[in-house]
N, C-alpha and C. Protein backbone atom coordinates (compact mmCIF):
# COMPACT_ATOMS: atom_id res chain seq x y z
N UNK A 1 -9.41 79.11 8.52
CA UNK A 1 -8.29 78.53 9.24
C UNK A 1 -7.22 78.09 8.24
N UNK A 2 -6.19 77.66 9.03
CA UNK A 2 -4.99 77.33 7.96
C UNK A 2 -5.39 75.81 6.84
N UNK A 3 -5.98 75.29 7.97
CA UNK A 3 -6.94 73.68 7.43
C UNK A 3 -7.56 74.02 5.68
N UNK A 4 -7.85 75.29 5.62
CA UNK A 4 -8.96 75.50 4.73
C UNK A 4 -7.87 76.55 3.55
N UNK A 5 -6.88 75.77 3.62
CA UNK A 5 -5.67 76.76 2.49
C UNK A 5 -4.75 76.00 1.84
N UNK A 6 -5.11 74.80 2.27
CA UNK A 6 -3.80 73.21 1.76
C UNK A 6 -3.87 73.07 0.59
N UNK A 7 -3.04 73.07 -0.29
CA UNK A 7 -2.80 72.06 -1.48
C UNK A 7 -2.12 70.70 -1.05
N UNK A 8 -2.42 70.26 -2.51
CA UNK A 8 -2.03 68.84 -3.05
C UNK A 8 -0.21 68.74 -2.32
N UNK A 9 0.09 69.53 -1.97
CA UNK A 9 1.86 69.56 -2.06
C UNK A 9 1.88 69.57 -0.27
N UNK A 10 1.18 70.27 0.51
CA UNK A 10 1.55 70.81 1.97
C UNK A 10 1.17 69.06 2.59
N UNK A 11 2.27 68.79 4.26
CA UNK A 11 2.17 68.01 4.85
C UNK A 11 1.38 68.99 6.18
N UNK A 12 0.13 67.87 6.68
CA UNK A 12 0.41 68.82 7.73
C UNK A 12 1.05 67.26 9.23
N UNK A 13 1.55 67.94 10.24
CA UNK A 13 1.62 67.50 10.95
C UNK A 13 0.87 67.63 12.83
N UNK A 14 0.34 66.71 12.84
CA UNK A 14 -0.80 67.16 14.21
C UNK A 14 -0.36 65.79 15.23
N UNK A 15 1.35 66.26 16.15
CA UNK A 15 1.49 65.35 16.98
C UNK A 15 0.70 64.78 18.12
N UNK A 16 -0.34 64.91 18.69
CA UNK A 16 -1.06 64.89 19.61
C UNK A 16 -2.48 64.36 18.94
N UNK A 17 -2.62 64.15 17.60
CA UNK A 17 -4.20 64.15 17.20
C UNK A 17 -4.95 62.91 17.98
N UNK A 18 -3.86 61.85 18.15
CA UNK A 18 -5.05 60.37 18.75
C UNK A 18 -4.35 60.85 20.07
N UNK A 19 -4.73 61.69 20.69
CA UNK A 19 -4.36 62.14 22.45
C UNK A 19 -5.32 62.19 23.05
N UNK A 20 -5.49 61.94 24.11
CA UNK A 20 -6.68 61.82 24.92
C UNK A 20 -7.01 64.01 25.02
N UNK A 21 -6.07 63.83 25.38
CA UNK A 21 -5.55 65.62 25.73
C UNK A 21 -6.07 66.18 24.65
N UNK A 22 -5.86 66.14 23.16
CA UNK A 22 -6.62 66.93 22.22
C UNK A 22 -8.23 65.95 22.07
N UNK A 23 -8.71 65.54 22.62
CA UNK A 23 -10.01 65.41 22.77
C UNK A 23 -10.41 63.81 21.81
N UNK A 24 -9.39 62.86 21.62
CA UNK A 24 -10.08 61.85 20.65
C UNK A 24 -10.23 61.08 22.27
N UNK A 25 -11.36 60.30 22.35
CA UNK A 25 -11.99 58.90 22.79
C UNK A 25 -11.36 57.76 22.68
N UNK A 26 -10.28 57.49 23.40
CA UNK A 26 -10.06 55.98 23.56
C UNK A 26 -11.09 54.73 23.41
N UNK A 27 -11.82 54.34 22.29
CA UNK A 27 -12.83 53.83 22.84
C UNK A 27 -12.46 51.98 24.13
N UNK A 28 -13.36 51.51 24.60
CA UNK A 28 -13.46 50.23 25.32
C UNK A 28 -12.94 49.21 24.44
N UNK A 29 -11.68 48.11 25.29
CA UNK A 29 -11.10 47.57 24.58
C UNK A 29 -11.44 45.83 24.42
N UNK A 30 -12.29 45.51 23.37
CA UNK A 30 -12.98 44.17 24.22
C UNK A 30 -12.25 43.46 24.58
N UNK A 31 -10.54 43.41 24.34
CA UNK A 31 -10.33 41.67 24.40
C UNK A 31 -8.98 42.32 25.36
N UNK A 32 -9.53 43.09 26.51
CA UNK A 32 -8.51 43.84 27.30
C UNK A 32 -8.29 42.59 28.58
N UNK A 33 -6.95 42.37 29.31
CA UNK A 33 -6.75 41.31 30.11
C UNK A 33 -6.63 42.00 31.26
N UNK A 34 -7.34 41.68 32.54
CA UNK A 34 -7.50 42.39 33.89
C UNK A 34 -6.12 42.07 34.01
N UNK A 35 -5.61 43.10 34.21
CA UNK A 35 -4.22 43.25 34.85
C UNK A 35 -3.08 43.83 33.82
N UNK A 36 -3.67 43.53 32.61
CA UNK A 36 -2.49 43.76 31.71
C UNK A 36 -2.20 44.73 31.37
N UNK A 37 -1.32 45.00 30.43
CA UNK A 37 -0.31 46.40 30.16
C UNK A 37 -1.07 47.51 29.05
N UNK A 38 -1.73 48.30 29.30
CA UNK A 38 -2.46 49.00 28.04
C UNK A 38 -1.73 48.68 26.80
N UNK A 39 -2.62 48.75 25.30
CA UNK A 39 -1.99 48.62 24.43
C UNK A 39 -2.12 49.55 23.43
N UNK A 40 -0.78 50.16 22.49
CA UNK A 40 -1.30 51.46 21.89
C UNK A 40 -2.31 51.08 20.84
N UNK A 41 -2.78 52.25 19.89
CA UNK A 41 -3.66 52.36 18.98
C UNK A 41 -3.13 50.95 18.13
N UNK A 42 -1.52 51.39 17.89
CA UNK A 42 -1.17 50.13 16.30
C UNK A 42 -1.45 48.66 17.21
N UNK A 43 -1.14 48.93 18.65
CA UNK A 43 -1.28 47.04 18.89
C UNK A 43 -3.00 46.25 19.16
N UNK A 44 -3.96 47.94 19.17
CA UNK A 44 -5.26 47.61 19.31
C UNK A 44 -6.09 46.91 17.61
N UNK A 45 -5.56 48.00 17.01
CA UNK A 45 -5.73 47.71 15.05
C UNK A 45 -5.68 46.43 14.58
N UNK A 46 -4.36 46.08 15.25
CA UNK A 46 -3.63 44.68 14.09
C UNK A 46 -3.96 43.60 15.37
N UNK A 47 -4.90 43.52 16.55
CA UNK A 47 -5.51 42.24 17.39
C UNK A 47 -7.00 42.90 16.66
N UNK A 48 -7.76 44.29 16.46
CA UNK A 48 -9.22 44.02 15.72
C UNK A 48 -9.12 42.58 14.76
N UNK A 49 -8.06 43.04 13.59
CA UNK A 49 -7.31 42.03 12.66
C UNK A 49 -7.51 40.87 12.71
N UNK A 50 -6.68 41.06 13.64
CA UNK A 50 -6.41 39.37 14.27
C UNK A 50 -7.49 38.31 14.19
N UNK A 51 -8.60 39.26 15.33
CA UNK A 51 -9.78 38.40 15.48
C UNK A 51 -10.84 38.60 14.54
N UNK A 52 -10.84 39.24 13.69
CA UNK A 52 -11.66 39.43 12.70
C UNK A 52 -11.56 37.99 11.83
N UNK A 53 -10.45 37.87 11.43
CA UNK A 53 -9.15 36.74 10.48
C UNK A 53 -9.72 35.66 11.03
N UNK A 54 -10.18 35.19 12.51
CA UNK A 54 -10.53 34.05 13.12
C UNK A 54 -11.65 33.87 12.90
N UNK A 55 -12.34 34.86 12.29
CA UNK A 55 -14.06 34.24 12.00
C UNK A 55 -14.05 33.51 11.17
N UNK A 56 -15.10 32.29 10.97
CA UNK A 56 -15.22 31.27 9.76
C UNK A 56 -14.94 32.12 8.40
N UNK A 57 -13.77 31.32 8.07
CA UNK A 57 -13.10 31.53 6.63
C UNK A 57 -14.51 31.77 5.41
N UNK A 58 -13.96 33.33 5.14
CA UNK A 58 -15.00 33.14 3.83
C UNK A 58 -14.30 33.83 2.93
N UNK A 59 -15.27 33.84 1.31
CA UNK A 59 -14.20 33.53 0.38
C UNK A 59 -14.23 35.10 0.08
N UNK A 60 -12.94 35.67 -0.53
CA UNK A 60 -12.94 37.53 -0.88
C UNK A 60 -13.91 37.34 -1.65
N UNK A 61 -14.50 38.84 -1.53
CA UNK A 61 -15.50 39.05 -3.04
C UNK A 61 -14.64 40.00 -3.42
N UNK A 62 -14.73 40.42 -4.71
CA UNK A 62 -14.76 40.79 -5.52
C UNK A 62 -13.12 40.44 -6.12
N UNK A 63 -13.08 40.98 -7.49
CA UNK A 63 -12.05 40.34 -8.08
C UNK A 63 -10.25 41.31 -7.64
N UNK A 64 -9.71 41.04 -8.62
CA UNK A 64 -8.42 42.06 -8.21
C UNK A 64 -7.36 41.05 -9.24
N UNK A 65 -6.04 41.45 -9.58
CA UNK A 65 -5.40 41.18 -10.36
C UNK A 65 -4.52 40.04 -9.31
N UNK A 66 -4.19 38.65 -9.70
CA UNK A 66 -3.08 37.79 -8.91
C UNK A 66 -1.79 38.24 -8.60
N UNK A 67 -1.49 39.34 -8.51
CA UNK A 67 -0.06 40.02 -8.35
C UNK A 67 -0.63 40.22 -6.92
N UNK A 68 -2.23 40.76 -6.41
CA UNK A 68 -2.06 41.09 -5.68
C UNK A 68 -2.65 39.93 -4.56
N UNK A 69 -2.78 39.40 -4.77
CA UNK A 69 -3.78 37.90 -4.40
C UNK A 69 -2.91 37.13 -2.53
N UNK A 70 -1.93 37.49 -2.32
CA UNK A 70 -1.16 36.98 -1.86
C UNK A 70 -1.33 37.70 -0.60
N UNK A 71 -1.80 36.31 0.81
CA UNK A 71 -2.35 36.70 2.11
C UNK A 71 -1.44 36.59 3.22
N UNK A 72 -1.66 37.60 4.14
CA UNK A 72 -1.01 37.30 5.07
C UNK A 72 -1.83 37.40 6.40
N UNK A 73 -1.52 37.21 7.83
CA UNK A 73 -1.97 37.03 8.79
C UNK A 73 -0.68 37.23 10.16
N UNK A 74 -1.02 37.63 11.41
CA UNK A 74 0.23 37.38 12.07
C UNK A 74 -0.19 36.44 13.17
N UNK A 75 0.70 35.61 13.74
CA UNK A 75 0.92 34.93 14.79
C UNK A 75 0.61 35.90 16.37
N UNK A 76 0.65 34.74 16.79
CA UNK A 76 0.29 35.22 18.94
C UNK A 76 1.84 36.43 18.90
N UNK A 77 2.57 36.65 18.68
CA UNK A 77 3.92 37.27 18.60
C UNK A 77 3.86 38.55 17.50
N UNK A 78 2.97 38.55 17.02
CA UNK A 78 2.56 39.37 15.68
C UNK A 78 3.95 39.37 14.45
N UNK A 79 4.34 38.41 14.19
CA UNK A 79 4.82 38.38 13.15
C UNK A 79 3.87 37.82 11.78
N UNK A 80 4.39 38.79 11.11
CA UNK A 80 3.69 38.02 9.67
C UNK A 80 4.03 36.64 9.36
N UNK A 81 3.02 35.72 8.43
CA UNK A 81 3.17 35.07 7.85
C UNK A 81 2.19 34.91 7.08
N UNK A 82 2.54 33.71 5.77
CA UNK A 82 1.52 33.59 4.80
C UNK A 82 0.13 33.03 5.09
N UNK A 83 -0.65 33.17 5.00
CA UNK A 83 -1.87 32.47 5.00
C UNK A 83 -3.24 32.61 4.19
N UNK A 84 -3.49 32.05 3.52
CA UNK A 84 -4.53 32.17 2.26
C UNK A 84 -5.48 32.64 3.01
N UNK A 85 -6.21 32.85 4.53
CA UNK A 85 -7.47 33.03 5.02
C UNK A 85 -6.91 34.24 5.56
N UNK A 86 -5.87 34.60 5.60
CA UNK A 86 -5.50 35.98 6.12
C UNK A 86 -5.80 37.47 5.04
N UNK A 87 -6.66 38.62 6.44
CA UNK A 87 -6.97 39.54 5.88
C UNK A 87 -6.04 40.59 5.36
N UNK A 88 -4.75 40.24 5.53
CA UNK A 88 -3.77 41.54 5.01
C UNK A 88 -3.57 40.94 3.52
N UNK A 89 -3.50 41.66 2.51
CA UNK A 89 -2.51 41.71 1.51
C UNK A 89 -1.54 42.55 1.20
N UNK A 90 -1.11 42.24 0.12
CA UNK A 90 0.07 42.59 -0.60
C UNK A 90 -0.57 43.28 -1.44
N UNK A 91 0.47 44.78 -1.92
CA UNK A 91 0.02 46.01 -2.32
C UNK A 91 1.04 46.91 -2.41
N UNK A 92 0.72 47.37 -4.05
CA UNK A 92 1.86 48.20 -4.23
C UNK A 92 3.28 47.86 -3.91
N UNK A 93 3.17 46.62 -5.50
CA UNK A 93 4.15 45.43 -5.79
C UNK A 93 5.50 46.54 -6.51
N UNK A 94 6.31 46.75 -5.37
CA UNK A 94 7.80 46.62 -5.99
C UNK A 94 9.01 45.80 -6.21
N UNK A 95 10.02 46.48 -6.17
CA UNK A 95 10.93 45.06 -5.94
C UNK A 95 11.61 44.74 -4.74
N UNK A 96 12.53 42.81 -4.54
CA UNK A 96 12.56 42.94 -3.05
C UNK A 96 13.38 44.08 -2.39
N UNK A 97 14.41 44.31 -3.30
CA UNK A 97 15.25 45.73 -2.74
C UNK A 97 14.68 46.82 -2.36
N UNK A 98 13.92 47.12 -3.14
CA UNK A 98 13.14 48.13 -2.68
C UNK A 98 12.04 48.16 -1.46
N UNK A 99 11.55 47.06 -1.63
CA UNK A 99 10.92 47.03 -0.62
C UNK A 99 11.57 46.53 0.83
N UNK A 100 12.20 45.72 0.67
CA UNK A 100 12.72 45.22 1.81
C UNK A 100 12.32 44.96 2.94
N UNK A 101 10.83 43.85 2.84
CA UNK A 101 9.68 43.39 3.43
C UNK A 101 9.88 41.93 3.40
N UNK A 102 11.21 41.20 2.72
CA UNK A 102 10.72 39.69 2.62
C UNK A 102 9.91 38.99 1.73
N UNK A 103 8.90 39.65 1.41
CA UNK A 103 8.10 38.88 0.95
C UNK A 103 7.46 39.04 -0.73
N UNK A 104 8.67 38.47 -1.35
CA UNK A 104 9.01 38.83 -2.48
C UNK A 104 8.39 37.33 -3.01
N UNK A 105 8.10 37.56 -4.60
CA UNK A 105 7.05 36.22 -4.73
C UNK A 105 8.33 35.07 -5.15
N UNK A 106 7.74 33.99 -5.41
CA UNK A 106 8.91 33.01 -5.63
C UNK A 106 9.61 33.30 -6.42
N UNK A 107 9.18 34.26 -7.61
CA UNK A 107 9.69 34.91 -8.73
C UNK A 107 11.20 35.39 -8.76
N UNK A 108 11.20 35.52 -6.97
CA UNK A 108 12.39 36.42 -6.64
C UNK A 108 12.60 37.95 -7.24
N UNK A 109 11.36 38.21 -8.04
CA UNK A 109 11.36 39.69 -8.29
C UNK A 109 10.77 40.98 -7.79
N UNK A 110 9.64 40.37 -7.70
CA UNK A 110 8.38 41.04 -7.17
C UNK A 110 8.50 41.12 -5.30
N UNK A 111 8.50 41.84 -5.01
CA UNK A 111 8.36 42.41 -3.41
C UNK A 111 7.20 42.86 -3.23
N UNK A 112 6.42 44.00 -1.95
CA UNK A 112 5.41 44.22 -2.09
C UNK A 112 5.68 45.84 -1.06
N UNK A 113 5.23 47.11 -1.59
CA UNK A 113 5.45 48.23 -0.77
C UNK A 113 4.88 47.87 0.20
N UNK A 114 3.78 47.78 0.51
CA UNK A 114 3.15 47.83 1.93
C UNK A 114 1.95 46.26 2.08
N UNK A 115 1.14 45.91 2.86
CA UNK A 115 0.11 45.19 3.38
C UNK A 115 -1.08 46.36 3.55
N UNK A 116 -1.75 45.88 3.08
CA UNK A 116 -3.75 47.00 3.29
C UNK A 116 -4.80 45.49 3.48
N UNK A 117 -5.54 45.60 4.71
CA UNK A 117 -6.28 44.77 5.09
C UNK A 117 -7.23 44.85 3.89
N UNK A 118 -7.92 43.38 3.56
CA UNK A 118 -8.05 43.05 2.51
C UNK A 118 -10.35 43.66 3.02
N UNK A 119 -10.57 44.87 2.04
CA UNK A 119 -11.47 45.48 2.92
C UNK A 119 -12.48 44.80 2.52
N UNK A 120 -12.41 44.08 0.92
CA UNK A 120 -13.61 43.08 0.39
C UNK A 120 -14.09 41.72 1.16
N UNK A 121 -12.89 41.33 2.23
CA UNK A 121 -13.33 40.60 2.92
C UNK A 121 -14.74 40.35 3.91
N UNK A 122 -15.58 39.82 3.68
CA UNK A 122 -17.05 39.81 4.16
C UNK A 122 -16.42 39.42 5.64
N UNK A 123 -15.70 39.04 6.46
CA UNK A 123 -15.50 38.83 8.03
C UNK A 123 -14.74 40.03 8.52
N UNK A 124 -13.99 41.02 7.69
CA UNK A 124 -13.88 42.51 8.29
C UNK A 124 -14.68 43.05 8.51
N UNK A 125 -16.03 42.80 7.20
CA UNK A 125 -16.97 44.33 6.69
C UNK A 125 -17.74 43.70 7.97
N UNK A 126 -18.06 42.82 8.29
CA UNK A 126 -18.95 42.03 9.76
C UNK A 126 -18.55 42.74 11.03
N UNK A 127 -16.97 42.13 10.95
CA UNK A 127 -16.30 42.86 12.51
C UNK A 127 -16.76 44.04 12.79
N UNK A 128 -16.77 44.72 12.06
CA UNK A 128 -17.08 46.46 11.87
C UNK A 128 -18.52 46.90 11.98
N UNK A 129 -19.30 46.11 11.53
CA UNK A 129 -20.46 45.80 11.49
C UNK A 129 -21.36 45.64 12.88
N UNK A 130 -20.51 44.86 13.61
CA UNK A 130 -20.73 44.49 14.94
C UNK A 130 -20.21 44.95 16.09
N UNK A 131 -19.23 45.95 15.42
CA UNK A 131 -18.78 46.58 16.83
C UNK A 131 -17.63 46.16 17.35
N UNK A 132 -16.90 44.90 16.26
CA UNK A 132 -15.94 44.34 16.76
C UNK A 132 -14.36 45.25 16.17
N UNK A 133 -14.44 46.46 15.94
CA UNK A 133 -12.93 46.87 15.57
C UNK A 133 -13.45 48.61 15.97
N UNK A 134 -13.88 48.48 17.20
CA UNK A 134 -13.79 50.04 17.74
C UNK A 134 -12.48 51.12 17.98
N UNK A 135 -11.53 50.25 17.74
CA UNK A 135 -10.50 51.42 17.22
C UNK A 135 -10.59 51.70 16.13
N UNK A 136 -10.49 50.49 15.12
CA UNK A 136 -10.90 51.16 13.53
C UNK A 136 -11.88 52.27 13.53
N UNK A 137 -12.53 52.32 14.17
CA UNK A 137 -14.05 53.42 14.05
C UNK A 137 -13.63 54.17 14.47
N UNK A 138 -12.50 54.15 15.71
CA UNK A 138 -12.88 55.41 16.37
C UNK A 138 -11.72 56.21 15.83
N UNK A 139 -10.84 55.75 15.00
CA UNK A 139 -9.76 56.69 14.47
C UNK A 139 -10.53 57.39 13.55
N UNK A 140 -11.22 56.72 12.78
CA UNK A 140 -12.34 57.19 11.49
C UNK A 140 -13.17 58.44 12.25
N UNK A 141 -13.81 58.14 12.89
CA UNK A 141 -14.32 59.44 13.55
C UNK A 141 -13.56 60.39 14.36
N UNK A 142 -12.27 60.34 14.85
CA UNK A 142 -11.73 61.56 15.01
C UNK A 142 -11.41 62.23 13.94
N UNK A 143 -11.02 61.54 12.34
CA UNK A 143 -10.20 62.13 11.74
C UNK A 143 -11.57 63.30 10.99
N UNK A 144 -13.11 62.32 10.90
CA UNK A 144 -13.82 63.03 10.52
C UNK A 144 -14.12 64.03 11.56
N UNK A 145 -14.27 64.14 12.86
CA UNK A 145 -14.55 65.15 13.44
C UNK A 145 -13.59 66.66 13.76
N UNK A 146 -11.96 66.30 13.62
CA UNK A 146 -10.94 67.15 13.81
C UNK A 146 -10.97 67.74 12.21
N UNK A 147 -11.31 67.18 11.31
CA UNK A 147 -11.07 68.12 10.03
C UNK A 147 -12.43 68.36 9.28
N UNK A 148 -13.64 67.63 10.46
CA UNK A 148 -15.03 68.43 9.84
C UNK A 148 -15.20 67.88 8.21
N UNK A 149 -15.17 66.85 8.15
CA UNK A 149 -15.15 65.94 6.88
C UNK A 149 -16.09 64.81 6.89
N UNK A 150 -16.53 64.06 5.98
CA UNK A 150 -16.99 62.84 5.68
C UNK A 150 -16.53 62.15 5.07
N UNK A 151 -16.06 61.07 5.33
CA UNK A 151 -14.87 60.20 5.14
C UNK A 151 -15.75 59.19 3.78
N UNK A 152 -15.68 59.02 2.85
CA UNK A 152 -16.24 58.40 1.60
C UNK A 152 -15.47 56.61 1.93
N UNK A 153 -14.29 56.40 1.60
CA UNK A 153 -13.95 55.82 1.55
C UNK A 153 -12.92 55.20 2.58
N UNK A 154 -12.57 54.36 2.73
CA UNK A 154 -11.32 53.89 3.86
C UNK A 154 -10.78 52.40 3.29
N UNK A 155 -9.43 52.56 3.35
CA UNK A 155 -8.51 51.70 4.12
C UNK A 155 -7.63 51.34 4.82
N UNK A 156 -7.29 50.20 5.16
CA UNK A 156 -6.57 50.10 6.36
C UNK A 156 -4.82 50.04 5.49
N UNK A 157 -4.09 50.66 5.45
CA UNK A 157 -2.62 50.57 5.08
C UNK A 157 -1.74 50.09 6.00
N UNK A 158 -0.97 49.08 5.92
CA UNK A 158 0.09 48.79 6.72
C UNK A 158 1.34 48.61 6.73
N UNK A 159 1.91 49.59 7.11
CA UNK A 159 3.18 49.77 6.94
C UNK A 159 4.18 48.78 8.35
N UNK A 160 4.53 47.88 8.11
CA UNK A 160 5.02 47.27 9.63
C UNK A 160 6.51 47.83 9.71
N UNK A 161 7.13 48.57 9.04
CA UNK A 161 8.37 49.19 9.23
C UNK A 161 8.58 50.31 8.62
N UNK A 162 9.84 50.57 8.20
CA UNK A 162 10.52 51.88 7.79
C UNK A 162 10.91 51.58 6.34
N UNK A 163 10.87 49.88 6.43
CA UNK A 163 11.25 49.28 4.62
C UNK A 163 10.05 49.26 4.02
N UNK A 164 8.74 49.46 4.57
CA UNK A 164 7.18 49.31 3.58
C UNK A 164 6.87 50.71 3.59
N UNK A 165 6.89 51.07 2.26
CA UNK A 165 6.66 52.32 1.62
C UNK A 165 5.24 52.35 0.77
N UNK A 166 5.20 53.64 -0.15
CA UNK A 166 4.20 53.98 -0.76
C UNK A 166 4.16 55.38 -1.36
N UNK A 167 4.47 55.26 -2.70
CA UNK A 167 4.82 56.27 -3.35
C UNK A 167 4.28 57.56 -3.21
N UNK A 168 4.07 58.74 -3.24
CA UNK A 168 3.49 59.94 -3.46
C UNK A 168 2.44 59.61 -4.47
N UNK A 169 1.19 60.00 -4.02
CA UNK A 169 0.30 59.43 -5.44
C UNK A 169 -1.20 60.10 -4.83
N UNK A 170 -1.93 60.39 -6.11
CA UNK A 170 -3.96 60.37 -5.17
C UNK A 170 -4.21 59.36 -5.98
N UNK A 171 -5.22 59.05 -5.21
CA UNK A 171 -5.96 57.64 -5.17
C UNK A 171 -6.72 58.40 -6.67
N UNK A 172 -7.00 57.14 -7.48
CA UNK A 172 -7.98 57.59 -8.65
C UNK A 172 -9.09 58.09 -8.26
N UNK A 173 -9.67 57.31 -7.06
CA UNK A 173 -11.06 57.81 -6.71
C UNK A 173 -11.11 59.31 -6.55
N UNK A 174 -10.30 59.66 -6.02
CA UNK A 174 -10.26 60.99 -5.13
C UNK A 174 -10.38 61.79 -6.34
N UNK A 175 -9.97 61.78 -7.99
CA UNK A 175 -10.03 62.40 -8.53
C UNK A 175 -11.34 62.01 -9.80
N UNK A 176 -11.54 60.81 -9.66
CA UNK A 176 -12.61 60.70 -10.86
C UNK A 176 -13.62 60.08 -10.00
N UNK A 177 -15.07 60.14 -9.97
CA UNK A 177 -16.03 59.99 -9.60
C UNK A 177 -16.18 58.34 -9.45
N UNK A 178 -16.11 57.81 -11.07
CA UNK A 178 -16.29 56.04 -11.44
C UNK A 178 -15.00 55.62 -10.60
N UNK A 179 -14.06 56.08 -10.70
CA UNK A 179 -13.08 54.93 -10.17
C UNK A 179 -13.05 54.20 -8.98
N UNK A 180 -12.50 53.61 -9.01
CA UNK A 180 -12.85 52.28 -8.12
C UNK A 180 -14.04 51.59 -7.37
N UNK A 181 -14.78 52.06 -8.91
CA UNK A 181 -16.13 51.09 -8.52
C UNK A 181 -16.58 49.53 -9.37
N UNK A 182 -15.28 49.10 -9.25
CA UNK A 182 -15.52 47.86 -10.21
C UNK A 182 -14.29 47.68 -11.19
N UNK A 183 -14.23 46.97 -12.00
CA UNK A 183 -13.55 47.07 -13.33
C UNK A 183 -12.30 46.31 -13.33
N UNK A 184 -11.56 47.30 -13.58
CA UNK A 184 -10.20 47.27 -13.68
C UNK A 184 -9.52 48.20 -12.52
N UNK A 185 -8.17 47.19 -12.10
CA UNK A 185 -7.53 48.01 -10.41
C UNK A 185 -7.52 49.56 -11.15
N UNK A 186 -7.00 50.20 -10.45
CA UNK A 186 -6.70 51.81 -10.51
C UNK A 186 -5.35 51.74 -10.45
């Protein structure tokens, strides 16, 4: 198939892939309100989030450099804000111009490309654990079942606009075996 001819350079695009119509599973939405307005995939993701974030505060494991240390969380309204117990961070530190996210450190230099739910957090790896972020899963398993793959690794990236970017790049892992199993960031 064409799937099985891609380089490093080709985009592909598959408008329909989370469609009921091309065959992905909506899965059951726990914290769905009798009467209320369906909610898409991004507003199902960032309430998993939400309530994940509300489990008794525990502390990140593992280490990471203080550039990137800096938490966020959103409100009943889903706006961001700061919060040390919040599972999003900051990632793929540019500047505020560039980024044009706000949330530039006091430094006034440092901005941040995007937010990636913070995955070392022991009350995500739980949620998930328990069944509590069945959209997270179930995007994971379409993407493994539509491209016949096994998904090694995951994270959650968050882009909340058109100003949070993320350069062209492969992940170290993807190319060296050791990387990102410890150490030093990638």
């Amino acid at each position: 198939t064409a799937l099985q001819h891609l380089s490093t350079r080709d985009v592909v695009m598959i408008p329909d892939l989370f469609e009921p119509s091309s065959g992905f599973v909506m899965p059951p939405d726990p914290w769905a309100v009798a009467g209320g307005a369906a909610k898409t995939i991004y507003q199902r993701l960032v309430e998993e989030i939400q309530h994940a974030t509300r489990l008794e505060a525990a502390p990140a494991q593992g280490g990471g450099s203080g550039h990137r240390d800096v938490a966020f969380s959103t409100n009943t309204d889903g706006v961001f804000t700061d919060d040390a117990d919040g599972l999003f961070k900051a990632w793929h530190k540019t500047t505020p111009r560039a980024a044009g996210d706000g949330l530039a450190d006091p430094n006034g230099r440092d901005g941040n490309g995007h937010l990636i739910v913070n995955d070392r957090d022991r009350r995500w790896q739980l949620a998930q654990q328990r069944g509590e972020a069945p959209m997270y899963s179930a995007v994971h398993a379409r993407i493994e079942d539509f491209f016949r793959m096994k998904i090694q690794g995951k994270r959650y990236n968050h882009y909340r606009d058109m100003t949070n970017w993320k350069p062209f790049h492969h992940d170290a892992a993807g190319l060296d075996k050791d990387a990102g199993k410890g150490g030093k960031d990638a």
